[in-house]
N, C-alpha and C. Protein backbone atom coordinates (compact mmCIF):
# COMPACT_ATOMS: atom_id res chain seq x y z
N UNK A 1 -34.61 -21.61 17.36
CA UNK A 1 -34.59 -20.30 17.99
C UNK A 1 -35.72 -20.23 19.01
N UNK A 2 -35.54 -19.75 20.32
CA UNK A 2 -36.41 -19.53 21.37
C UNK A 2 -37.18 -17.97 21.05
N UNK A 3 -36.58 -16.64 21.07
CA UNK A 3 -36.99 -15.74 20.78
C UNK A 3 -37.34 -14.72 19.42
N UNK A 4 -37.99 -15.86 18.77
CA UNK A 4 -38.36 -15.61 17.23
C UNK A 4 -39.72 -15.26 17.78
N UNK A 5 -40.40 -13.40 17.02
CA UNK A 5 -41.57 -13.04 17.42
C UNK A 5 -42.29 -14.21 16.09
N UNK A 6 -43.51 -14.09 16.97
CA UNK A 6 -44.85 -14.62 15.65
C UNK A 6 -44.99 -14.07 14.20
N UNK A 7 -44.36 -12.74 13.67
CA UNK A 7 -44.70 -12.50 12.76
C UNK A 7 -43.49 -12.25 12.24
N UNK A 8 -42.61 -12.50 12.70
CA UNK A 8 -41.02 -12.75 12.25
C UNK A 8 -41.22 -14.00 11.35
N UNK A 9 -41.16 -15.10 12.36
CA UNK A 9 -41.36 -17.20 11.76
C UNK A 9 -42.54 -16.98 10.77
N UNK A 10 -43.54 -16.06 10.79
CA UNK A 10 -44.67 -16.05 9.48
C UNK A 10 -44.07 -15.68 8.15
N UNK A 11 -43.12 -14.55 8.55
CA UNK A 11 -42.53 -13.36 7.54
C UNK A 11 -41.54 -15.00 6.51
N UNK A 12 -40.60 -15.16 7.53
CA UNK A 12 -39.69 -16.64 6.74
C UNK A 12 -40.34 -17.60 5.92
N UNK A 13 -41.35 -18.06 6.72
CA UNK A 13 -41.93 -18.95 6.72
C UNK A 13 -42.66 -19.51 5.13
N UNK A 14 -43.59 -18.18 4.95
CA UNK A 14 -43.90 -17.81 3.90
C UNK A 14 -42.97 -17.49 2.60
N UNK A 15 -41.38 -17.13 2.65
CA UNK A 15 -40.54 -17.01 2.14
C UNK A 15 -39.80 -18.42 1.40
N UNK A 16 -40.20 -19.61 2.38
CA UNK A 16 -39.71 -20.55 2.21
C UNK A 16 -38.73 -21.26 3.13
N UNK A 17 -38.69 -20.75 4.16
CA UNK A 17 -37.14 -20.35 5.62
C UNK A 17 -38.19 -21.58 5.98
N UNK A 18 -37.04 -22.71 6.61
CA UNK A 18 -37.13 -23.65 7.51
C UNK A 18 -36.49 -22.81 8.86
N UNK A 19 -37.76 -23.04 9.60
CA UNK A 19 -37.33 -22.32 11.10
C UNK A 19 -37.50 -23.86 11.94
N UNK A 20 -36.32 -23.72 12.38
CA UNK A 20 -36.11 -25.01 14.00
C UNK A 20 -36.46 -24.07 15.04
N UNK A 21 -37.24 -24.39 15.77
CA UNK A 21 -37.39 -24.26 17.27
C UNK A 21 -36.45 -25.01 18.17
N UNK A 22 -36.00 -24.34 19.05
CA UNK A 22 -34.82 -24.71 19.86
C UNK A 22 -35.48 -24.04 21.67
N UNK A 23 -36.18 -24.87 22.49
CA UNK A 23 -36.69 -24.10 23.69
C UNK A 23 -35.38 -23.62 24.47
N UNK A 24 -33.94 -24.48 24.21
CA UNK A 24 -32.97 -24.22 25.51
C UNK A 24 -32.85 -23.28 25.66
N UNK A 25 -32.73 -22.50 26.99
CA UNK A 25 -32.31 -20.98 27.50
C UNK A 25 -31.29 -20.72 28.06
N UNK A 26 -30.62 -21.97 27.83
CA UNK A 26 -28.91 -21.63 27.96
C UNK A 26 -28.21 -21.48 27.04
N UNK A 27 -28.63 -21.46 25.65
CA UNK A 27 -27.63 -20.45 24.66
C UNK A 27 -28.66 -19.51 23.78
N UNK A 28 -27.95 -18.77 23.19
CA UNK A 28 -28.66 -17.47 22.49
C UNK A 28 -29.03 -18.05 21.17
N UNK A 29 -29.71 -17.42 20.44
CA UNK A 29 -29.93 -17.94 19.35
C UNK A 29 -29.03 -18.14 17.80
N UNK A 30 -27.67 -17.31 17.99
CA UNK A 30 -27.05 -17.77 17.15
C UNK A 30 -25.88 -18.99 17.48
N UNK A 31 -25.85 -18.91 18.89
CA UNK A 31 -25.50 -20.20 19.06
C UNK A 31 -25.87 -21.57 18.68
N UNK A 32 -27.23 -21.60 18.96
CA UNK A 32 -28.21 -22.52 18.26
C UNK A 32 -28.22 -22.47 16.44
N UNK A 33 -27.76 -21.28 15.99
CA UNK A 33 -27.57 -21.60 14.64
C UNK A 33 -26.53 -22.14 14.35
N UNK A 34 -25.57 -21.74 15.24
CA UNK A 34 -24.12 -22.54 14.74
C UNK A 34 -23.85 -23.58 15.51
N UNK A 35 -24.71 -24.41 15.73
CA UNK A 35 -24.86 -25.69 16.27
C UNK A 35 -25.55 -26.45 15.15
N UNK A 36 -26.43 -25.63 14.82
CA UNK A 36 -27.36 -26.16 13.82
C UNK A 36 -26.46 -26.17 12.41
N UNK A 37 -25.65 -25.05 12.04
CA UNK A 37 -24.63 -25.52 11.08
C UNK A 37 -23.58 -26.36 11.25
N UNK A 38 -23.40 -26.54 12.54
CA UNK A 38 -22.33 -28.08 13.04
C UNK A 38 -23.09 -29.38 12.58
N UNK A 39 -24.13 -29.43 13.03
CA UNK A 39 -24.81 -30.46 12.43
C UNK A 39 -24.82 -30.57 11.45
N UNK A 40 -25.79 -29.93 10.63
CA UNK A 40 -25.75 -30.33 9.39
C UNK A 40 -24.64 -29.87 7.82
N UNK A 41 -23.48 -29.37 8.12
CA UNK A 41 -22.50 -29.28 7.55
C UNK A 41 -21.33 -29.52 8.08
N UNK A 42 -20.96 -29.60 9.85
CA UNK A 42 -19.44 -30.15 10.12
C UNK A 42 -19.09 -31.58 10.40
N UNK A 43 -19.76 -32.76 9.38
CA UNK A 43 -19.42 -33.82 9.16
C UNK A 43 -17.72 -33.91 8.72
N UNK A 44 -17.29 -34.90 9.89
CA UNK A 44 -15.82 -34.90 9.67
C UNK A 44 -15.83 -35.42 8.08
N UNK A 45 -15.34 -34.57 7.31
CA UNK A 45 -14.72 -35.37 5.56
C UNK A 45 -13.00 -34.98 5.71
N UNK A 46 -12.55 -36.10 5.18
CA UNK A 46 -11.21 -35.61 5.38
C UNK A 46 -10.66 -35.90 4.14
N UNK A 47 -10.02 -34.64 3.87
CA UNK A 47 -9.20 -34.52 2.41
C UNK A 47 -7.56 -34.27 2.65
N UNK A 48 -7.40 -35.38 1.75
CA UNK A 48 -5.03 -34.95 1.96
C UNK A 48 -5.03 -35.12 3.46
N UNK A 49 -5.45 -36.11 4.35
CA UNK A 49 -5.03 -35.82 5.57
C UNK A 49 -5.85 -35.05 6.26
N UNK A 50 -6.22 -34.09 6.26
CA UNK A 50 -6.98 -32.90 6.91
C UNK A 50 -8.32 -32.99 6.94
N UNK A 51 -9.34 -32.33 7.85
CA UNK A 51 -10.04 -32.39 8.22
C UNK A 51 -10.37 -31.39 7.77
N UNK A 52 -11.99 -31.12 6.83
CA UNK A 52 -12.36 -30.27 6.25
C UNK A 52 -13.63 -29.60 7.08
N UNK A 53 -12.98 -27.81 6.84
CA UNK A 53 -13.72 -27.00 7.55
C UNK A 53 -14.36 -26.41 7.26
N UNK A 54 -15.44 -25.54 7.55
CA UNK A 54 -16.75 -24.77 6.70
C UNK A 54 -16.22 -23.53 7.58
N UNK A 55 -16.27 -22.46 6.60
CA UNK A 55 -16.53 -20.97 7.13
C UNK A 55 -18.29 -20.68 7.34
N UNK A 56 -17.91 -19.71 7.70
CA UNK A 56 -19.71 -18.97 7.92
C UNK A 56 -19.73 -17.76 7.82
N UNK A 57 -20.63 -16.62 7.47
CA UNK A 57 -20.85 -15.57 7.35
C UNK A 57 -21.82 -15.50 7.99
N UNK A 58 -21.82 -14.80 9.04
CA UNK A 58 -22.63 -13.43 9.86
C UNK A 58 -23.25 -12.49 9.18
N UNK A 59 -24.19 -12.31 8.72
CA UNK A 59 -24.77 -11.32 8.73
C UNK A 59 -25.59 -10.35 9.34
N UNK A 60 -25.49 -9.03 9.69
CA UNK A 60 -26.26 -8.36 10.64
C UNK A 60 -25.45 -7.33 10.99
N UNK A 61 -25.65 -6.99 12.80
CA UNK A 61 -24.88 -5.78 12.89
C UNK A 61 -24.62 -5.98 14.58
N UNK A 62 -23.88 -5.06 14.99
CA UNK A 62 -23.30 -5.11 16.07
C UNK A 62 -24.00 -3.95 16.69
N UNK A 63 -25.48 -3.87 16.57
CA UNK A 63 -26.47 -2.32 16.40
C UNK A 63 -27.88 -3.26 17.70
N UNK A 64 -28.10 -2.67 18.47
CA UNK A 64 -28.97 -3.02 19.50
C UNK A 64 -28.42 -3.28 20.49
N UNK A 65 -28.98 -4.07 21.62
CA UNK A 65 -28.54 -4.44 22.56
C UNK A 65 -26.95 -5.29 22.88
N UNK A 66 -26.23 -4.05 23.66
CA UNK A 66 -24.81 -4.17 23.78
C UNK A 66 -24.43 -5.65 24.29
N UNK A 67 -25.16 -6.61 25.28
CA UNK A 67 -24.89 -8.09 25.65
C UNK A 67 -25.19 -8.75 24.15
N UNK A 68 -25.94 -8.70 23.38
CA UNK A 68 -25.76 -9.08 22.10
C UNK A 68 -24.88 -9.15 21.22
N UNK A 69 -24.33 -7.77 21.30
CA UNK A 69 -22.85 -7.45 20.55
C UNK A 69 -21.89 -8.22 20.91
N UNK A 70 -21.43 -8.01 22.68
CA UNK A 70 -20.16 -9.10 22.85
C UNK A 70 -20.84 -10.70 22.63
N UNK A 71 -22.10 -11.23 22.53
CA UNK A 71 -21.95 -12.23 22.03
C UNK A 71 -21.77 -12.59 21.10
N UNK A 72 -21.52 -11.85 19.62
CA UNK A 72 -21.36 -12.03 18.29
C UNK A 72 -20.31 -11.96 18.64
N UNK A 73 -19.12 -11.17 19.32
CA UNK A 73 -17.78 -11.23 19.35
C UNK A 73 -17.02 -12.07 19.90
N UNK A 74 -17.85 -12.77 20.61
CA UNK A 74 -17.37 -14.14 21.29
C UNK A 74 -17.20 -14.83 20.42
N UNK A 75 -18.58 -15.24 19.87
CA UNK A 75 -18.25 -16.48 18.58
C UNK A 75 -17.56 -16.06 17.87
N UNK A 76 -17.25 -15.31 16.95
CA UNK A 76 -16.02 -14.94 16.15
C UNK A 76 -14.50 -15.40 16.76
N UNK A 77 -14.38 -14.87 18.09
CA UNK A 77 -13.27 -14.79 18.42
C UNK A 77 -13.15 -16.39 19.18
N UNK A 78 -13.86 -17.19 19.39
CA UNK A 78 -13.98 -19.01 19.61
C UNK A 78 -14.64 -20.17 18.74
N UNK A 79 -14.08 -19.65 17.46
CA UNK A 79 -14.66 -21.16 16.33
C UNK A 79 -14.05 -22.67 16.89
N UNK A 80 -13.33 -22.47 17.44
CA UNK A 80 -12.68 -23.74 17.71
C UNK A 80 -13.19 -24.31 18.44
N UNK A 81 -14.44 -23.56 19.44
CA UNK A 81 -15.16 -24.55 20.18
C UNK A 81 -16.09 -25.39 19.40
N UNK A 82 -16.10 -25.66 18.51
CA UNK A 82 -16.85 -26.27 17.48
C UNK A 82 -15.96 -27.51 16.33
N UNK A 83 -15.93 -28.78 16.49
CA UNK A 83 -15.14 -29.25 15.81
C UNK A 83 -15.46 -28.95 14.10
N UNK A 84 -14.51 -28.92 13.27
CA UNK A 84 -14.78 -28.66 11.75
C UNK A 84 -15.47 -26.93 11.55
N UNK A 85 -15.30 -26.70 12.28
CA UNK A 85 -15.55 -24.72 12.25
C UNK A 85 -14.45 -24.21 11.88
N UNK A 86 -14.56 -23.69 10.84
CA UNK A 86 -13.60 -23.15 10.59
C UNK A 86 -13.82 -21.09 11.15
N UNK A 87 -13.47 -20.62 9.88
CA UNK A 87 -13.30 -19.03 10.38
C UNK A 87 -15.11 -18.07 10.14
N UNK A 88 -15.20 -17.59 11.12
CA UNK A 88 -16.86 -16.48 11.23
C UNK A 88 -16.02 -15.63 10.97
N UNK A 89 -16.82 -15.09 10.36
CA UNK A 89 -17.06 -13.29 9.45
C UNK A 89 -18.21 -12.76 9.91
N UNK A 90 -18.10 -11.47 10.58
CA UNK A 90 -19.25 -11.07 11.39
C UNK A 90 -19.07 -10.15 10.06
N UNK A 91 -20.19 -9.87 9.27
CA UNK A 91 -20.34 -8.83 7.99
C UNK A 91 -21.25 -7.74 8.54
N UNK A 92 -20.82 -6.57 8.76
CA UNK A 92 -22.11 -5.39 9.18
C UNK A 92 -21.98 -4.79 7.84
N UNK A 93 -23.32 -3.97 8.38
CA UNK A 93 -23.16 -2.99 7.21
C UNK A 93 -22.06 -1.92 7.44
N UNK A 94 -21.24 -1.46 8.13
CA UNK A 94 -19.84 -1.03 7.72
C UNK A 94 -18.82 -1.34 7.78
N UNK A 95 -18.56 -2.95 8.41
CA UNK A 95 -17.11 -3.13 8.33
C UNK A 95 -17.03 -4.91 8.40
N UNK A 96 -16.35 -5.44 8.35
CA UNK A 96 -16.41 -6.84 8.38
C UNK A 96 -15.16 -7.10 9.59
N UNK A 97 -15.80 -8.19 10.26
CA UNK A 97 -14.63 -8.46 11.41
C UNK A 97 -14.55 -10.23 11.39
N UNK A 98 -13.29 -10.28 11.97
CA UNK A 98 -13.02 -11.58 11.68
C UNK A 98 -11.84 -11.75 12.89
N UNK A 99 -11.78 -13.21 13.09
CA UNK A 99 -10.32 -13.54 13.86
C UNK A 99 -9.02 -13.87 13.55
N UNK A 100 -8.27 -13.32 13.54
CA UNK A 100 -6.45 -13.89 12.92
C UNK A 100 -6.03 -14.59 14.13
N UNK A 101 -5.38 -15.93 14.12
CA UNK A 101 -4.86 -16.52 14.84
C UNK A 101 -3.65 -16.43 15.22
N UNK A 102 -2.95 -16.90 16.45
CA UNK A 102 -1.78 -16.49 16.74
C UNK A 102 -0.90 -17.03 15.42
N UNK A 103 0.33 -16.41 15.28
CA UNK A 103 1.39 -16.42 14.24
C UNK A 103 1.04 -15.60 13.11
N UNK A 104 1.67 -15.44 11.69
CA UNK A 104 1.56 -15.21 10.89
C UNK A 104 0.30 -15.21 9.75
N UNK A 105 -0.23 -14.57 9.99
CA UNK A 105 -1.98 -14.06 9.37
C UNK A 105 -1.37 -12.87 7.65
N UNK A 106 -1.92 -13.51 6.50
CA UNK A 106 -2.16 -12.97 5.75
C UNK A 106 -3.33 -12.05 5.49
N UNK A 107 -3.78 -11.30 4.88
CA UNK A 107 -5.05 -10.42 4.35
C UNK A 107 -4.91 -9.77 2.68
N UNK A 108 -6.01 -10.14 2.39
CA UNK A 108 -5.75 -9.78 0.77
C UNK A 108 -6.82 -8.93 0.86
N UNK A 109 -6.62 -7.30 0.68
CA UNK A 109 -7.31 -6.09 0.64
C UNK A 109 -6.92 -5.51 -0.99
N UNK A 110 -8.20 -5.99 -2.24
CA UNK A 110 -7.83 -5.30 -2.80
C UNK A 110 -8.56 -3.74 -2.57
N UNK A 111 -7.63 -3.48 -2.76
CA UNK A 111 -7.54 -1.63 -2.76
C UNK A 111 -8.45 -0.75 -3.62
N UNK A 112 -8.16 -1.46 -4.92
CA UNK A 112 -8.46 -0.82 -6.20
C UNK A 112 -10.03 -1.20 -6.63
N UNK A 113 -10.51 -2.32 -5.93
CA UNK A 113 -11.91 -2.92 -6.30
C UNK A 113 -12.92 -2.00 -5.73
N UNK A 114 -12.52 -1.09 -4.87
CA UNK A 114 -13.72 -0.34 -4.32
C UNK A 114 -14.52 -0.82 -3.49
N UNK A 115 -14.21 -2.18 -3.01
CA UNK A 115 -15.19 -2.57 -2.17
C UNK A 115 -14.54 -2.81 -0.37
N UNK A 116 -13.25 -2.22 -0.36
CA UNK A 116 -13.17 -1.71 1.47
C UNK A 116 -12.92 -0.02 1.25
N UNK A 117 -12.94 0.15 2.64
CA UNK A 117 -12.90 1.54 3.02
C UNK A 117 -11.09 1.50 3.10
N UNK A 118 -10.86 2.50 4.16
CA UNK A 118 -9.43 2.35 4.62
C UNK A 118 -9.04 1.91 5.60
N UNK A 119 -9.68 1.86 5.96
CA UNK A 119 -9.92 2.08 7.71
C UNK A 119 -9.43 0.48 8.64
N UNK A 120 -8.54 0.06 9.32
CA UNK A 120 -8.64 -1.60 9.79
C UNK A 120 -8.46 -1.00 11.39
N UNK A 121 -8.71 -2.01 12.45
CA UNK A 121 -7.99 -1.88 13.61
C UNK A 121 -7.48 -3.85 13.87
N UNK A 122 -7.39 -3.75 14.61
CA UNK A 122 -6.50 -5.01 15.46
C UNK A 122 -6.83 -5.24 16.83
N UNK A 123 -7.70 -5.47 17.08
CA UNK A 123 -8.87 -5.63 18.57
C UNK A 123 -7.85 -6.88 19.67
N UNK A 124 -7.24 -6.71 20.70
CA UNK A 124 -7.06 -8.09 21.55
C UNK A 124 -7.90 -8.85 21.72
N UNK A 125 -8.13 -10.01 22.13
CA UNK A 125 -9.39 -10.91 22.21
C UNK A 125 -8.89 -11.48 23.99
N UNK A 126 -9.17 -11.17 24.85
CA UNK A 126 -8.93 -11.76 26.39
C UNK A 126 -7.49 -11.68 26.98
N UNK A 127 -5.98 -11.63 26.22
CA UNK A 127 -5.22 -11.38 26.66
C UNK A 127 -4.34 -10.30 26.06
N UNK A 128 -3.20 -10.13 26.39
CA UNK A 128 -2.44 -9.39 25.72
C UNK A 128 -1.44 -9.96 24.84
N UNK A 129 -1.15 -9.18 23.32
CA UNK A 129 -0.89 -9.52 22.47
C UNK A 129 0.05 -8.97 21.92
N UNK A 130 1.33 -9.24 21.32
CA UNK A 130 2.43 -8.80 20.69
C UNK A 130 2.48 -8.61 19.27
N UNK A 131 1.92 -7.59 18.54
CA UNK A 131 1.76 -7.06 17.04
C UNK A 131 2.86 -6.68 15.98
N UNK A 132 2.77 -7.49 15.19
CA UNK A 132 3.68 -6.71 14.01
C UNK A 132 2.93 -7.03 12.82
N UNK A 133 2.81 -5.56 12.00
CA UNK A 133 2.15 -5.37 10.83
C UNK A 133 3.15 -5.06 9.30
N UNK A 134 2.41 -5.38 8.35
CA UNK A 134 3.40 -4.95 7.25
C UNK A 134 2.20 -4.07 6.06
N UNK A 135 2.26 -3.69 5.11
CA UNK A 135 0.54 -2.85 4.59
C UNK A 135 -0.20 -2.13 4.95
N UNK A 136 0.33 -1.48 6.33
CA UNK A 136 -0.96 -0.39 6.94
C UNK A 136 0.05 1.08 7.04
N UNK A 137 -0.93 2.13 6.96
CA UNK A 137 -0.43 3.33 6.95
C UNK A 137 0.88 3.37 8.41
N UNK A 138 0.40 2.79 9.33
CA UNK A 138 0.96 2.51 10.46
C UNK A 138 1.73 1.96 10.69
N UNK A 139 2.62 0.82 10.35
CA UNK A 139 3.07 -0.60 10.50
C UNK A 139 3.67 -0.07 11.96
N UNK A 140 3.74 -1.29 12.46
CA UNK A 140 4.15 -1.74 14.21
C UNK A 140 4.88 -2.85 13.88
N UNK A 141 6.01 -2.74 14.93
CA UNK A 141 6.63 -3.92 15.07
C UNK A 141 6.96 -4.34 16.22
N UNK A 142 6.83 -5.32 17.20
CA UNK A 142 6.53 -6.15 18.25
C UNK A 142 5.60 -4.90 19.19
N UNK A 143 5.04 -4.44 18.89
CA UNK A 143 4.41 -3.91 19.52
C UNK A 143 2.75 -4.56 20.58
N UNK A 144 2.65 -4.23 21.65
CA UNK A 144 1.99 -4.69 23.16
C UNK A 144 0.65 -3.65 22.34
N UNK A 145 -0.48 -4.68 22.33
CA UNK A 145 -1.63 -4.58 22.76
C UNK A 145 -2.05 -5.04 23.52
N UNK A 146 -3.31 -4.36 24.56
CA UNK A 146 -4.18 -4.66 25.51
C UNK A 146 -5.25 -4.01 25.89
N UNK A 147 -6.98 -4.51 26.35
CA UNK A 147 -7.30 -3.66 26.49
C UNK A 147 -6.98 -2.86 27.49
N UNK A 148 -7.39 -1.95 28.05
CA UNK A 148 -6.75 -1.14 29.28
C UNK A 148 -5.69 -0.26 28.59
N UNK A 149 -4.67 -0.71 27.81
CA UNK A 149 -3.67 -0.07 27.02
C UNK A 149 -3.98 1.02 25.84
N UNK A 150 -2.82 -0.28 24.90
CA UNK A 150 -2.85 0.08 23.63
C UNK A 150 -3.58 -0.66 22.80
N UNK A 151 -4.60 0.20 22.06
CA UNK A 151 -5.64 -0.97 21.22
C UNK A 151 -5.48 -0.10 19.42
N UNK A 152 -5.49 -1.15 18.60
CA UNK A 152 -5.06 -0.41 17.23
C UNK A 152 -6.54 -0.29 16.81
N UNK A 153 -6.62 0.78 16.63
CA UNK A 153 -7.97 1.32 15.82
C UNK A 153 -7.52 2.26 14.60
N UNK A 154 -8.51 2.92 14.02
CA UNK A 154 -8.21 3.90 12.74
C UNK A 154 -6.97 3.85 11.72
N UNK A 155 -6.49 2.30 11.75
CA UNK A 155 -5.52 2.24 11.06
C UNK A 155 -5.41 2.25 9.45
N UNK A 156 -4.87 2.67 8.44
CA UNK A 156 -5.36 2.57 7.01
C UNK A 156 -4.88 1.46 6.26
N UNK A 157 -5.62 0.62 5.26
CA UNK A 157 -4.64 0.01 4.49
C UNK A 157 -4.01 0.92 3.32
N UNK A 158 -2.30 0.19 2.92
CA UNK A 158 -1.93 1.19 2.52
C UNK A 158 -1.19 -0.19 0.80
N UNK A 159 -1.93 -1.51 1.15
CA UNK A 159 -1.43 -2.32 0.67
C UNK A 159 -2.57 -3.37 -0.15
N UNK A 160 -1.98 -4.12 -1.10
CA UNK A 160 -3.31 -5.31 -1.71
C UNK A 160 -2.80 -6.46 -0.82
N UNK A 161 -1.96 -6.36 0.30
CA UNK A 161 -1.64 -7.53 1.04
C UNK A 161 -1.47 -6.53 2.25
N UNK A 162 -1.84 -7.08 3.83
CA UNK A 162 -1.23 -7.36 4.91
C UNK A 162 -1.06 -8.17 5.59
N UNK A 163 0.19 -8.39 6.14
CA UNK A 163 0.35 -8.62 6.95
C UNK A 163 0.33 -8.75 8.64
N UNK A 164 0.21 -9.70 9.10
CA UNK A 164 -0.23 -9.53 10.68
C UNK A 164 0.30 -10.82 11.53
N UNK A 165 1.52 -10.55 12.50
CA UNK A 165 2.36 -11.41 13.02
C UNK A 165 1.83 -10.89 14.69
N UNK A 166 1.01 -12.15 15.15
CA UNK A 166 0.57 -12.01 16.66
C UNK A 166 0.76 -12.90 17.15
N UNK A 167 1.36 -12.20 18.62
CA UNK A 167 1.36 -13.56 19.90
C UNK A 167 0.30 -14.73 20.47
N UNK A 168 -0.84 -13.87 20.00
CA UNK A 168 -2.30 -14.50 20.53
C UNK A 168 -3.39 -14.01 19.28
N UNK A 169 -4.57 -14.27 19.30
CA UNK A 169 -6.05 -14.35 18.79
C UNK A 169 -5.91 -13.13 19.11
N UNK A 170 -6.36 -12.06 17.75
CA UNK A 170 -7.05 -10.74 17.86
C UNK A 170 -7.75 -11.45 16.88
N UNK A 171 -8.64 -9.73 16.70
CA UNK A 171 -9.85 -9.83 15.74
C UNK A 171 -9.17 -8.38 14.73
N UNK A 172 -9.86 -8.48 13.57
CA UNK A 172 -9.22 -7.98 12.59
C UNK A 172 -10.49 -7.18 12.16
N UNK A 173 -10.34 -5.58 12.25
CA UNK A 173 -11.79 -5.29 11.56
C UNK A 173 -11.30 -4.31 10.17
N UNK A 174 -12.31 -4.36 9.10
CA UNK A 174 -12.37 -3.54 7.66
C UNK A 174 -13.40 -3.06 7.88
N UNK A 175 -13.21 -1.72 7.41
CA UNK A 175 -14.29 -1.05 6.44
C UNK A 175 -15.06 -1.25 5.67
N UNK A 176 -16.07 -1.40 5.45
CA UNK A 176 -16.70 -1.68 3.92
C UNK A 176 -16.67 -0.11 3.08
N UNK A 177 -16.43 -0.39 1.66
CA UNK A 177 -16.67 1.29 0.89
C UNK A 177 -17.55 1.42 1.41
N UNK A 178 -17.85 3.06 0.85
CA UNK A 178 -19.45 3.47 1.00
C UNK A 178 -20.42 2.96 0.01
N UNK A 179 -19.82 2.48 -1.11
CA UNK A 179 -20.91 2.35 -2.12
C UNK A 179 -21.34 0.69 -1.76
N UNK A 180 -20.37 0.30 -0.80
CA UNK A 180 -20.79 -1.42 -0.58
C UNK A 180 -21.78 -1.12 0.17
N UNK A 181 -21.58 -0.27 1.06
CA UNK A 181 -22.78 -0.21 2.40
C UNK A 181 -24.15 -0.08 1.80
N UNK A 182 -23.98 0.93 0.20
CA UNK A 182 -25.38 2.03 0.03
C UNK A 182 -26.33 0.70 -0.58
């Protein structure tokens, strides 16, 4: 990390946190982390054929400086620039966002656990996208998102499964309960 204050790397440090210094100023610093988790966890292993992928969790928030924000939404919405990356979970404290890939996207929302809200939307990611849902208060079928358009926000789950059939890469956002947030 380039822009780690002095009493930030003390605060870790003392915690036990291995901090890398990284001077380049051509990527941000969670880039440099998920470079740094390419390294040292996206060693090609290949199981049944396949090439085994690591998820990651985000933690933090989409809260400060707005060029910050679309860069957390970038990486979410481009794991693939990363060989053996599998799927980012940007986790805030109110909602969790993630990317569904084009075609047929499952979601397992249990309902009853108390731990989402109701609340989902269906974000485009750079182009426009052809939606069909099955589990939401709403369901759509071939329905045109874009930004400029139509963008699905405030949608409810209404299911312990949805469904989500897209032309292209959206991003998928939940609620967290309130008692997950507190």
């Amino acid at each position: 990390m380039d822009s780690l204050r002095p009493d930030v790397e003390a605060y870790y440090e003392a915690q036990g946190t291995k901090v890398v210094k990284d001077p380049y100023q051509y990527s941000t610093d969670i880039t440099k982390a998920l470079q740094y988790c390419q390294t040292r966890y996206g060693s090609p292993e290949i199981s049944g054929g396949q090439v085994k992928k690591f998820n990651v969790a985000l933690l933090g928030g989409l809260g400060g400086r707005g060029d910050q924000a679309f860069s957390l939404l970038n990486h979410i919405s481009t794991p693939d620039a990363m060989p053996n990356m599998g799927d980012i979970f940007l986790i805030t404290p109110e909602s969790i966002i993630f990317q569904l890939r084009n075609g047929k996207n499952r979601i397992t929302t249990p309902v009853d656990q108390d731990r989402l809200g109701e609340n989902v939307g269906i974000i485009p990611l750079g182009r426009p996208s052809i939606i069909s849902t099955k589990g939401l208060e709403w369901d759509v079928q071939d329905w045109h998102t874009e930004f400029g358009g139509q963008v699905s926000t405030s949608n409810h789950i209404r299911s312990d499964v949805i469904d989500v059939d897209t032309t292209e890469r959206v991003l998928f956002t939940v609620e967290l309960a309130r008692k997950v947030v507190r």
